[in-house]
Protein backbone atom coordinates (compact mmCIF):
# COMPACT_ATOMS: atom_id res chain seq x y z
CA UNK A 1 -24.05 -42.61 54.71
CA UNK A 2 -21.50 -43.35 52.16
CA UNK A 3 -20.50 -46.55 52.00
CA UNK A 4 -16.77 -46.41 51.83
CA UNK A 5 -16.61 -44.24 55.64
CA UNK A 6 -19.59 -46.91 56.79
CA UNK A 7 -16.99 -49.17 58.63
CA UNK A 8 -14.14 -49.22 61.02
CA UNK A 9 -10.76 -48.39 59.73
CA UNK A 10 -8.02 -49.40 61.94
CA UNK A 11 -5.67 -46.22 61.92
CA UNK A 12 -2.67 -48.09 61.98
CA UNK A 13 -3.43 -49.17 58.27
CA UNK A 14 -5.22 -45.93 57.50
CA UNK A 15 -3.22 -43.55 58.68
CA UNK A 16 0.59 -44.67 60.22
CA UNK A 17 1.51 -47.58 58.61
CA UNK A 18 3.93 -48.06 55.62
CA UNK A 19 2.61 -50.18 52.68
CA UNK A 20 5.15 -52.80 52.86
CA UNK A 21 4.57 -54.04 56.55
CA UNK A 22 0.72 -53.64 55.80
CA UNK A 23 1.57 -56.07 52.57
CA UNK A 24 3.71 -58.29 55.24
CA UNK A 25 0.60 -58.59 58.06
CA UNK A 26 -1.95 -59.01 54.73
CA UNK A 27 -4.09 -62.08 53.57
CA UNK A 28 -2.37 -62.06 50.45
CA UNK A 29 1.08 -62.62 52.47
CA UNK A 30 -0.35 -65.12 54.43
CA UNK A 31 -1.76 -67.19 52.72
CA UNK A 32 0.68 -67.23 49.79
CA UNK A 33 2.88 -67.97 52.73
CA UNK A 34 0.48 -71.09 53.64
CA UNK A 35 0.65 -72.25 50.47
CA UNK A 36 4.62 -71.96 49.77
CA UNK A 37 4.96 -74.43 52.88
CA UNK A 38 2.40 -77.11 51.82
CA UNK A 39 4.35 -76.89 48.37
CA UNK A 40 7.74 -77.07 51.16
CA UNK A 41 6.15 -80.20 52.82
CA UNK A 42 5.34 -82.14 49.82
CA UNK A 43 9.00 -81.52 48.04
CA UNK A 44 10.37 -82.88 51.23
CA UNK A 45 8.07 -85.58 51.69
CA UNK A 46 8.68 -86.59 47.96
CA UNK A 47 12.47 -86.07 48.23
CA UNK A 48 12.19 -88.78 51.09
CA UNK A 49 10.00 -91.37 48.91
CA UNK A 50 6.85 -90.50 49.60
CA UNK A 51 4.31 -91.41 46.65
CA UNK A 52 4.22 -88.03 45.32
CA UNK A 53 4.55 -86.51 41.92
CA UNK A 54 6.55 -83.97 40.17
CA UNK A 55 3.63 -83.04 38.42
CA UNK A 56 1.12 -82.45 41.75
CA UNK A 57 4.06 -80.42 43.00
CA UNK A 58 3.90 -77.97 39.66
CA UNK A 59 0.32 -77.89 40.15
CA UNK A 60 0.57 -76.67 43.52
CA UNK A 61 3.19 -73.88 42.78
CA UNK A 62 0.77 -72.74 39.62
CA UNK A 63 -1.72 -71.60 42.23
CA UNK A 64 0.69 -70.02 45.17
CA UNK A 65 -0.75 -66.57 44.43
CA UNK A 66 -4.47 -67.01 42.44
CA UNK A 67 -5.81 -67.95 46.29
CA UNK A 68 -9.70 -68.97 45.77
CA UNK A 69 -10.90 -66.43 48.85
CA UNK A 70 -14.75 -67.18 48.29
CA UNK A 71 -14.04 -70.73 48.34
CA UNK A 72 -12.30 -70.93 51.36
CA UNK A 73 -14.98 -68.54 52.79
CA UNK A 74 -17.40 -70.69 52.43
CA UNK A 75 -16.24 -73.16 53.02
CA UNK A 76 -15.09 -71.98 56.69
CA UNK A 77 -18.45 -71.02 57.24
CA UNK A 78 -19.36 -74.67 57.02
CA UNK A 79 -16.79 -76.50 58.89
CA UNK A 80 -14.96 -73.81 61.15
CA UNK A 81 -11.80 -73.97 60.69
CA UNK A 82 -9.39 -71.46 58.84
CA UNK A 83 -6.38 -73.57 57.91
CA UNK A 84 -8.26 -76.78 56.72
CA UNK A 85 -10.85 -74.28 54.88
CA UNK A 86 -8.30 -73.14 52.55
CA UNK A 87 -6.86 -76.80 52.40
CA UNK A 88 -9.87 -77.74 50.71
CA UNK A 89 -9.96 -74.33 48.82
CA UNK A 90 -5.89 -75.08 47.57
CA UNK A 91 -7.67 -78.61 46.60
CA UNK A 92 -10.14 -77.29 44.37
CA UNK A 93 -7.43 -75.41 42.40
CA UNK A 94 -4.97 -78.24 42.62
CA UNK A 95 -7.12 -81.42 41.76
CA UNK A 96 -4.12 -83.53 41.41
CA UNK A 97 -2.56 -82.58 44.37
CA UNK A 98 -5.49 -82.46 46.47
CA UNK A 99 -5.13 -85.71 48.20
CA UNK A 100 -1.16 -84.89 49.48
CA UNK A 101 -1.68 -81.41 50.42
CA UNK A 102 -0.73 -80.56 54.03
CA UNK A 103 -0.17 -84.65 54.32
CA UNK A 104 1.02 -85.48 57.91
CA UNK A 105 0.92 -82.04 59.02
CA UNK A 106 -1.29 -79.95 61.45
CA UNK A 107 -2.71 -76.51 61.66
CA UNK A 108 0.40 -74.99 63.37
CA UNK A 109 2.83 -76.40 60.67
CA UNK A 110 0.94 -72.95 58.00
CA UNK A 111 0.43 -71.11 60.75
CA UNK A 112 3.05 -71.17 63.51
CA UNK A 113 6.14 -71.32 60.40
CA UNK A 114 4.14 -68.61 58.69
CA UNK A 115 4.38 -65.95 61.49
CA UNK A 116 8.18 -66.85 62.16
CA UNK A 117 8.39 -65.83 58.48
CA UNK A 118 6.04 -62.64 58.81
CA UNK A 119 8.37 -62.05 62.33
CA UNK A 120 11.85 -62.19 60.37
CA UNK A 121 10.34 -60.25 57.02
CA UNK A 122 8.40 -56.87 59.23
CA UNK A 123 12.20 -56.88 61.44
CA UNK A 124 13.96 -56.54 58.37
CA UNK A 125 11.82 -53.39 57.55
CA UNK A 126 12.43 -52.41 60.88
CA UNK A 127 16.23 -52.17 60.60
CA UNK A 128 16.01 -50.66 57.21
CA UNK A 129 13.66 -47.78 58.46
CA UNK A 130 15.79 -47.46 62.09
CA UNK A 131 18.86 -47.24 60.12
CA UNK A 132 17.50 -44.68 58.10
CA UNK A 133 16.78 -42.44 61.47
CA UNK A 134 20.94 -43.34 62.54
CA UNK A 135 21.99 -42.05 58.72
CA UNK A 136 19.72 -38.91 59.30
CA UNK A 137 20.95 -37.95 62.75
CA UNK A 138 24.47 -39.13 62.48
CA UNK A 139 24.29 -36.34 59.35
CA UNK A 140 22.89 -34.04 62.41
CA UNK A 141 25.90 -34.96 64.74
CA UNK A 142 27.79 -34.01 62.01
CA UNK A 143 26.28 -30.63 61.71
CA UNK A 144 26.27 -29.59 65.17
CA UNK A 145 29.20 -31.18 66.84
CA UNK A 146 30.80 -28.31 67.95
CA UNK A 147 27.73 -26.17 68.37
CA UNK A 148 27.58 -25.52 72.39
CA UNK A 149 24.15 -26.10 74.44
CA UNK A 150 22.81 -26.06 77.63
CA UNK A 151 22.85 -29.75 79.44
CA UNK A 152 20.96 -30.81 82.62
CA UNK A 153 20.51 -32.95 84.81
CA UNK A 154 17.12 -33.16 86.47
CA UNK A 155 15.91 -31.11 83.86
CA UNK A 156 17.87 -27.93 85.37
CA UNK A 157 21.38 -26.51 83.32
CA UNK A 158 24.35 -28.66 84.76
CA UNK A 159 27.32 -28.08 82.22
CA UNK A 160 27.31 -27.48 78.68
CA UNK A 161 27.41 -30.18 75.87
CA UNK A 162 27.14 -29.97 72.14
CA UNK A 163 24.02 -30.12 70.13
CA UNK A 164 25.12 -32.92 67.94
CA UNK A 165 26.58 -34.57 71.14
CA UNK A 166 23.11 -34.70 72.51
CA UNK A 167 21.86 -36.39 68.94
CA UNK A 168 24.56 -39.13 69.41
CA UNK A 169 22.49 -40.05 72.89
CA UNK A 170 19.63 -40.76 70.48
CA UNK A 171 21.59 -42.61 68.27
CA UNK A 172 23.25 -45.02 70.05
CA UNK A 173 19.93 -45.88 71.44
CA UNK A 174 18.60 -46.60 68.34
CA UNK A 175 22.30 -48.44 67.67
CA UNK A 176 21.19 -50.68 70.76
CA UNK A 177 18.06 -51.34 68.87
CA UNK A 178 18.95 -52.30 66.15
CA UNK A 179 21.88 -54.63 67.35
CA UNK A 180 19.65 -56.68 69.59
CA UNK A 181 16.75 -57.39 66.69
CA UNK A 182 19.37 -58.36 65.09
CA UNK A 183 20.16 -61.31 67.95
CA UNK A 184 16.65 -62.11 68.16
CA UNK A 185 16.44 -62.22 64.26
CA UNK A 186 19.44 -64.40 64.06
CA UNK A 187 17.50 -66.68 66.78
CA UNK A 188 14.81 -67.51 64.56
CA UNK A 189 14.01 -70.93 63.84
CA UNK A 190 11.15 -72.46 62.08
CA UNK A 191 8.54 -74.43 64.17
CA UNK A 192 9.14 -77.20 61.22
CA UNK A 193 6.99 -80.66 61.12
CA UNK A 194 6.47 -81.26 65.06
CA UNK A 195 2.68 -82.44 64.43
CA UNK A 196 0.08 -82.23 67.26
CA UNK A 197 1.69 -82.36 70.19
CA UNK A 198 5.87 -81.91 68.94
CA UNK A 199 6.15 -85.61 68.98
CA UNK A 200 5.91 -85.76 65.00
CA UNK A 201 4.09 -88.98 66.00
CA UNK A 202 2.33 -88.56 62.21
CA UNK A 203 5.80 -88.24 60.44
CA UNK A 204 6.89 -91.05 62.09
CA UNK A 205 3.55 -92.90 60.78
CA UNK A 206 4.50 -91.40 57.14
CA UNK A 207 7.82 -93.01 56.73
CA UNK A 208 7.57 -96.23 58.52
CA UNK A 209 9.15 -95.36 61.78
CA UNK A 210 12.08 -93.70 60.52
CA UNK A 211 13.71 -91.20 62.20
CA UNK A 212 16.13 -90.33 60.06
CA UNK A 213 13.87 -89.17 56.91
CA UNK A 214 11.66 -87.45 59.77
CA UNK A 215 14.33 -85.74 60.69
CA UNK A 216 15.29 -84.83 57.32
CA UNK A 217 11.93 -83.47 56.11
CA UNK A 218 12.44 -80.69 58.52
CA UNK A 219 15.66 -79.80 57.30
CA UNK A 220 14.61 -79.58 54.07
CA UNK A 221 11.41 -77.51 55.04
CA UNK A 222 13.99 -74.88 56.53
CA UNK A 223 16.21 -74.83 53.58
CA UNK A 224 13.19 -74.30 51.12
CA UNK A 225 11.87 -71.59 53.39
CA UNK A 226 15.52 -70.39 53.61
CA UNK A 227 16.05 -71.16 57.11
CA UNK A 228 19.06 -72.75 58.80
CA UNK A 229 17.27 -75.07 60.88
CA UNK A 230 14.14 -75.78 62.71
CA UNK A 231 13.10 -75.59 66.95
CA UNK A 232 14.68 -78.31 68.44
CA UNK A 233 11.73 -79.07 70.64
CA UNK A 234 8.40 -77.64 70.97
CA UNK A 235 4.64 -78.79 71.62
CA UNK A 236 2.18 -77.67 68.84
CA UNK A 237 3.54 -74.35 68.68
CA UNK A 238 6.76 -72.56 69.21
CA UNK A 239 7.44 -71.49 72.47
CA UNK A 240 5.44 -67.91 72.27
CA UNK A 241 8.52 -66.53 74.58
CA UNK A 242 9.66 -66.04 71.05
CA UNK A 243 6.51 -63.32 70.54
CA UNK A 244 7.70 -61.74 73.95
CA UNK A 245 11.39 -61.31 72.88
CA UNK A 246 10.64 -60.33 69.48
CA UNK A 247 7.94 -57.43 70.38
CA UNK A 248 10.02 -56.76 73.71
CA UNK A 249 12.55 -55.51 70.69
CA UNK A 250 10.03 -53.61 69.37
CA UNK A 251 9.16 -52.00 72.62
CA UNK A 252 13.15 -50.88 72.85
CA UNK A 253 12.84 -48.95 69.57
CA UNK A 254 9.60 -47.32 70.90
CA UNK A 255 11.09 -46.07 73.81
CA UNK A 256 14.38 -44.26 71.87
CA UNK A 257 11.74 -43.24 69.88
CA UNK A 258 9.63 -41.69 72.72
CA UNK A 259 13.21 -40.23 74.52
CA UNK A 260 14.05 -38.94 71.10
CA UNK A 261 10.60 -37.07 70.33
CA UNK A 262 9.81 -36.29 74.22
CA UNK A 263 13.62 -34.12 73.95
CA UNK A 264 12.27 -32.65 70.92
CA UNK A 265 9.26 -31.46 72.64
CA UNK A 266 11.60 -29.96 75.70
CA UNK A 267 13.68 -28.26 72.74
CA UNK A 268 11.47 -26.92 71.00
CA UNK A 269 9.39 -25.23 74.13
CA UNK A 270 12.96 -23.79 74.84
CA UNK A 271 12.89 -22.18 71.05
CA UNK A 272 15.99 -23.94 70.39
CA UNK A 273 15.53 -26.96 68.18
CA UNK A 274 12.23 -27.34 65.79
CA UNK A 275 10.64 -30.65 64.19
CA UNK A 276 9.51 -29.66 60.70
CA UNK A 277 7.05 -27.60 59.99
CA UNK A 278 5.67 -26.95 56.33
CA UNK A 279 4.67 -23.70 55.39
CA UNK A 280 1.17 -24.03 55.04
CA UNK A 281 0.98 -26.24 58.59
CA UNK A 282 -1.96 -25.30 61.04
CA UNK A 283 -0.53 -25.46 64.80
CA UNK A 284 -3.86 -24.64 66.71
CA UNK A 285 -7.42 -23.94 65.67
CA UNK A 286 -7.90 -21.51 68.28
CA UNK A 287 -4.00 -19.84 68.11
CA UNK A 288 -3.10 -18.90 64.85
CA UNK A 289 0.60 -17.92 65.90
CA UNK A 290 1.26 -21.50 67.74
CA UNK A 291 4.09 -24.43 66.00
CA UNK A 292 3.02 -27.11 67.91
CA UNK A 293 5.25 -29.95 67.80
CA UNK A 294 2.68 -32.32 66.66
CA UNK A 295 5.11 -35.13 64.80
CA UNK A 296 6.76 -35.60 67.73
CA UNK A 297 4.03 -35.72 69.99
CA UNK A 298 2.46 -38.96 67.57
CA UNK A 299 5.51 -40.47 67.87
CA UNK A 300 5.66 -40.32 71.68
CA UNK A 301 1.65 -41.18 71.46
CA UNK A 302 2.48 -44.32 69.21
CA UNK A 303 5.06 -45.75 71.69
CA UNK A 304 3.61 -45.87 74.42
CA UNK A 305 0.93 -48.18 72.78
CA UNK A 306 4.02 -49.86 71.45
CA UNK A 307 5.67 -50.01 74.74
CA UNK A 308 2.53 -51.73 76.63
CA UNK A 309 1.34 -53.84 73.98
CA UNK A 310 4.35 -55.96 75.09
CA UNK A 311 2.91 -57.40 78.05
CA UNK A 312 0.35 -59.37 75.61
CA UNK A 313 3.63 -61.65 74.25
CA UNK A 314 4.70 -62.03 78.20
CA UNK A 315 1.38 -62.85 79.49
CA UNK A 316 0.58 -65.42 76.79
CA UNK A 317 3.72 -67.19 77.16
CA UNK A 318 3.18 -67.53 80.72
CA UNK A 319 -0.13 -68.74 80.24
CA UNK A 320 -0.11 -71.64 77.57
CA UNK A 321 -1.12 -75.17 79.15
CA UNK A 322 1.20 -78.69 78.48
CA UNK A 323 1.39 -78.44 74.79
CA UNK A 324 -0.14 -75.63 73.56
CA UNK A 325 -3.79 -73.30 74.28
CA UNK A 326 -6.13 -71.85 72.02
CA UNK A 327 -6.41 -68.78 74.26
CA UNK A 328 -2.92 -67.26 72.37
CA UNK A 329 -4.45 -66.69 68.93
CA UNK A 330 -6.81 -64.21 68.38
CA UNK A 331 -4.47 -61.50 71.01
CA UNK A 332 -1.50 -62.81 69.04
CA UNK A 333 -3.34 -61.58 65.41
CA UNK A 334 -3.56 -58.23 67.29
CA UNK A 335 -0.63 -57.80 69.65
CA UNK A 336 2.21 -58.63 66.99
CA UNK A 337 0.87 -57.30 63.74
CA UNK A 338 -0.24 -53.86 65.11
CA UNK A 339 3.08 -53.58 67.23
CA UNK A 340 4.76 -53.94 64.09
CA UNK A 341 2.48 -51.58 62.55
CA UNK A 342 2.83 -48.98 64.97
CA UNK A 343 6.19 -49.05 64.91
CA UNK A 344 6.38 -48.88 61.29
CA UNK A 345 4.49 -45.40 61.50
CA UNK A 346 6.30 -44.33 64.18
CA UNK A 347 9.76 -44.96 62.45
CA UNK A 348 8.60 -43.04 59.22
CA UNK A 349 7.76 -39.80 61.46
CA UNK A 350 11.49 -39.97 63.01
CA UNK A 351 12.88 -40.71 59.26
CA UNK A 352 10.84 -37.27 58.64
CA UNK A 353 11.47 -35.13 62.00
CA UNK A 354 15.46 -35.88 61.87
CA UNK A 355 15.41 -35.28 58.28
CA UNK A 356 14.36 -31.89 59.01
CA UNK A 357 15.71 -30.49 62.13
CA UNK A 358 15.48 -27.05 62.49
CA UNK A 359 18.19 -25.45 64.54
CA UNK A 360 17.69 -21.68 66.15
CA UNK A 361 21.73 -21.23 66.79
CA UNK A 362 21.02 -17.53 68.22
CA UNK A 363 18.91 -18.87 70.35
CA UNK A 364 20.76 -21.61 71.69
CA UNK A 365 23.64 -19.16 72.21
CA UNK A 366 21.97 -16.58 74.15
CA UNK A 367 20.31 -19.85 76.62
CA UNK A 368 24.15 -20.59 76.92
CA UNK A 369 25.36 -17.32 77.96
CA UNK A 370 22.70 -16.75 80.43
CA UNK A 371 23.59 -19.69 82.21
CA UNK A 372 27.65 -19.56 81.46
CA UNK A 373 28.84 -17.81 84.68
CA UNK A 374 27.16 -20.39 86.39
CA UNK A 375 29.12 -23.16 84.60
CA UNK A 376 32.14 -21.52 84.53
CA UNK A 377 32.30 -21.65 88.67
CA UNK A 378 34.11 -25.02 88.82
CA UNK A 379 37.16 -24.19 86.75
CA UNK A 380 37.39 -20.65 89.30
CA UNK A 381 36.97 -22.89 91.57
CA UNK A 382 39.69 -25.52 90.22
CA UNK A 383 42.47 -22.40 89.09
CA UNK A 384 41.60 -21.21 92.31
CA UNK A 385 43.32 -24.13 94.40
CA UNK A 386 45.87 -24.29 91.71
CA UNK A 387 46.76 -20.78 93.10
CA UNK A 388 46.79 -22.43 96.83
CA UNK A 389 43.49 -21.62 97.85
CA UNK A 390 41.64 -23.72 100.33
CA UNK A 391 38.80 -25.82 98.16
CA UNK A 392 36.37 -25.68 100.51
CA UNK A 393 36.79 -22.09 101.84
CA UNK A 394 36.24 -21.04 98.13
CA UNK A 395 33.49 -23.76 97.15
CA UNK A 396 31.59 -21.95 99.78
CA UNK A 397 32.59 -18.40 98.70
CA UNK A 398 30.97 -19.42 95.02
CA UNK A 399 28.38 -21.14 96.61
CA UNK A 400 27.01 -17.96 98.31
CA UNK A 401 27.59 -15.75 95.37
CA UNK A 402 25.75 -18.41 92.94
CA UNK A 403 22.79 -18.00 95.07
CA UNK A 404 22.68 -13.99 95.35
CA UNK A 405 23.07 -13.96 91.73
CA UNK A 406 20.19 -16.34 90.80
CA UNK A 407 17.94 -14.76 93.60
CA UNK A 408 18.43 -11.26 91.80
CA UNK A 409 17.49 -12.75 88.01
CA UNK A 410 14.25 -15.06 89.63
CA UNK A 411 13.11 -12.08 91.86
CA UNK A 412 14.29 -9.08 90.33
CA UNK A 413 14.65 -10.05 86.83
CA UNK A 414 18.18 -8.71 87.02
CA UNK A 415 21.26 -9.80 84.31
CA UNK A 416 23.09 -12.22 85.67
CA UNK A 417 26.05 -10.70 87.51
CA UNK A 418 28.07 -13.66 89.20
CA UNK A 419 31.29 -13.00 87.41
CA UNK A 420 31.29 -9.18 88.39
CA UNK A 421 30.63 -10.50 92.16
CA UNK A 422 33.14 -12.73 91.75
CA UNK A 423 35.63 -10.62 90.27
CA UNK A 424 35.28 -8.12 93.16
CA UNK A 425 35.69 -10.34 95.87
CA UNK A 426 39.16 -10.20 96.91
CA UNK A 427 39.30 -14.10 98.49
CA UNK A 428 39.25 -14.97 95.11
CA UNK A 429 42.90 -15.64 93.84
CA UNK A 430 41.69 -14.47 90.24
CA UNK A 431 40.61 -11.11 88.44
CA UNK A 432 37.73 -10.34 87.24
CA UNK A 433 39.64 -9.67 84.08
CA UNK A 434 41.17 -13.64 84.28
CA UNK A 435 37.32 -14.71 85.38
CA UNK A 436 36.32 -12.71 81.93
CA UNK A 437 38.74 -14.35 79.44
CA UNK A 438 37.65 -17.69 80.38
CA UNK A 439 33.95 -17.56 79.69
CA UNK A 440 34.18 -18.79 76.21
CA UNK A 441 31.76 -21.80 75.98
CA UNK A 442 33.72 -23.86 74.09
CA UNK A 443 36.00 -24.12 76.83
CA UNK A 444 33.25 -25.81 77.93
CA UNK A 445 32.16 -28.87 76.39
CA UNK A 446 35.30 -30.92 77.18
CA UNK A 447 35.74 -33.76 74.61
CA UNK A 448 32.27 -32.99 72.51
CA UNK A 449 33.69 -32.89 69.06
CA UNK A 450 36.02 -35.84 69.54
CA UNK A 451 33.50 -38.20 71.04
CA UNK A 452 30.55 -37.29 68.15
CA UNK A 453 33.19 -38.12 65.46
CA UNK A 454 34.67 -41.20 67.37
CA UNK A 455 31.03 -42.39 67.98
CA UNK A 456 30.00 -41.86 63.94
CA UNK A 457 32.81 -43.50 62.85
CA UNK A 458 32.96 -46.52 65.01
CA UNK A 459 29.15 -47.14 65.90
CA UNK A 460 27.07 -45.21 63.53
CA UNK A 461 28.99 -45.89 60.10
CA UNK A 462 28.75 -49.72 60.38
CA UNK A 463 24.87 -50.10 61.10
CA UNK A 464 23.96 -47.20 58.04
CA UNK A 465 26.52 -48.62 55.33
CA UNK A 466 24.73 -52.82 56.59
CA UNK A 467 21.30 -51.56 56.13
CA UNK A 468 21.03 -48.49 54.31
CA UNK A 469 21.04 -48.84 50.51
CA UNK A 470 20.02 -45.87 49.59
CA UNK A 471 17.90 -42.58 51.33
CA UNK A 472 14.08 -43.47 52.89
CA UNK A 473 12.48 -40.36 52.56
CA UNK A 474 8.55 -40.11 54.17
CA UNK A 475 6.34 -37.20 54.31
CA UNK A 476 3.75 -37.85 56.75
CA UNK A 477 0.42 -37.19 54.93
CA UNK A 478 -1.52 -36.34 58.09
């Protein structure tokens, strides 16, 4: 067998995932990341009078991004245990600085402050790439704003809307997204220099039993890291409620995502709306003829994994004992990366699908005019009273009509004929000339065009021109 297919490939990173979050969830990320805070830890323990030097510090910021993998390999192998493996590995490099790295600190300090740091960096390419999908729909809105469609309810025709009104329903989810990772973002706080159990009991060791330079080094850990400030309180860890919130986030843009690519599916079944489909694009091995709406259906396949994987965060954070378990870290290396991952591959297939909408406007057209008479029934029924008819004498009129009608198009296969019925029944204060004039569906849509241009320029406008700096274009290559 040849080598390179003789191991597992985790699809997320073979096959859905953008290169920058896979950079974000790598070694090289993390343990660069390690390192920057040990470098963090010993400016601030320096800056407080600790016996360090300028020149260990140098040393240590000479070898941030040359990590010694084999080294700390090995030397895991030996005395199992990741963080003080590549303590001893950041020694070797650093001889000078070898007795001060990590001084006073614990595991958690690299690796709890390290994932709030890989938490705020893979959001930020969340918004960018969820933004995208609000510039490339709002566009859409645009389009279609006063293009009229069938709307249900139930998944039966109700009334008619707009097909760029429907698109702002997908938008604003997104919108609602976006605006609460930004709260939880905004929320973020370093773990900082708690020590084993949060009692930075070691710190307090470190500078003679005072609080105020204890205090201090975790301000200035935050401000090197480009934080505002540190956890107030915490045990070893940070609370891992801030896991659940974070991927609970993530599980919001999954399910716009799914809503957005599930109505796509629905549309495109009805012939009326397409997702992309490139020219030389097989829909069916066996059906040579089919366009199956296979982006879409990846994206709604994606979510859901998404969507579930955010019971690990809750049930870990339920579960940690006093001041921290052991039993959080090897589902948290899977839960948060890969929902991040996911949803990174999921977001570039919506950046492509609304990038490429294909709209069948005939087709949408001749959906709405089967269905119009129908829809047209409660403004007959509304001039009607105007005229001083009795509501419910004529509600029931339609009513019977409406059914005879459908009855002969479902059994039959009939044209629809409601408007001739009701233009011939005489109980009716209108004529079937008056019934006639109104059935123009634009009449129907009531405040369609205002609302999609209201809604673009109020909600829609603000998140693109924040996050949007310029087009993210994807072309998924499976």
């Amino acid at each position: 067998m040849d080598k390179k297919h003789s191991g597992y490939i985790s699809a997320l990173s073979g096959r859905y995932a953008g290169k920058e979050m896979q950079y974000i969830f790598s070694e090289d990320f993390k343990f660069s990341t390690w390192r920057k805070l040990w470098v963090a830890l010993a400016k601030a323990e320096k800056e407080l009078g600790l016996d360090i030097t300028d020149e260990q510090i140098s040393e240590m910021e000479s070898h941030i991004y040359d990590i010694n993998y084999e080294v700390a390999s090995e030397r895991e192998r030996e005395v199992r245990h990741d963080v003080m493996s590549h303590v001893y590995a950041f020694g070797v490099q650093c001889p000078k600085a070898e007795p001060i790295i990590h001084l006073g600190a614990t595991s958690c300090y690299v690796g709890d402050n390290t994932d709030v740091i890989i938490l705020r960096e893979a959001s930020s390419v969340i918004l960018k790439k969820a933004a995208q999908v609000v510039k490339n729909l709002s566009g859409f809105a645009e389009k279609y704003k006063a293009l009229p469609c069938l709307a249900y309810t139930h998944l039966q025709p109700a009334q008619l809307t707009t097909v760029g009104k429907r698109a702002t329903l997908w938008i604003n989810d997104f919108i609602n997204d976006i605006n609460n990772l930004e709260y939880q973002i905004s929320n973020l706080k370093l773990l900082g220099s708690k020590g084993t159990t949060g009692t930075q009991a070691s710190f307090m060791e470190l500078f003679a039993g005072d609080e105020e330079k204890v205090k201090k080094t975790e301000k200035l850990i935050a401000e090197y890291m480009g934080f505002n400030s540190c956890i107030p309180v915490s045990g070893q860890t940070y609370s891992r409620k801030t896991d659940y919130f974070i991927l609970s986030a993530l599980s919001g843009f999954a399910q716009s995502a799914y809503k957005f690519a599930d109505d796509l599916r629905l549309l495109q079944s009805f012939e009326e709306i397409e997702e992309p489909f490139s020219s030389s694009q097989i829909g069916s091995s066996a059906m040579p003829y089919k366009r199956n709406p296979m982006r879409s259906e990846r994206i709604c396949s994606l979510s859901r994994y998404i969507i579930n994987n955010a019971l690990n965060p809750a049930a870990t954070a339920a579960t940690q004992w006093f001041e921290r378990s052991l039993d959080d870290s090897a589902n948290r290396r899977i839960s948060i990366s890969e929902s991040f991952l996911a949803l990174d591959g999921v977001l570039d297939i919506c950046i492509n699908v609304s990038a490429g909408l294909v709209v069948y406007d005939k087709v949408i057209e001749k959906r709405v005019n089967e269905k119009l008479p129908f829809m047209a029934t409660e403004n007959i029924l509304m001039e009607s009273v105007k005229r001083g008819a009795d509501r419910q004498k004529i509600h029931e009129i339609i009513r019977v009509h409406s059914h005879a009608a459908a009855a002969a198009v479902k059994l039959e296969g009939k044209q629809n004929d409601l408007i001739s019925r009701l233009g011939n029944d005489e109980r009716i204060p209108l004529t079937a000339e008056e019934i006639n004039s109104s059935l123009n569906s634009e009449n129907y849509t009531g405040r369609c065009v205002s609302q999609v241009d209201e809604f673009l320029e109020d909600f829609a406008k603000p998140v693109i021109d924040k996050h949007c700096k310029g087009n993210i274009e994807f072309e998924p290559s499976i």
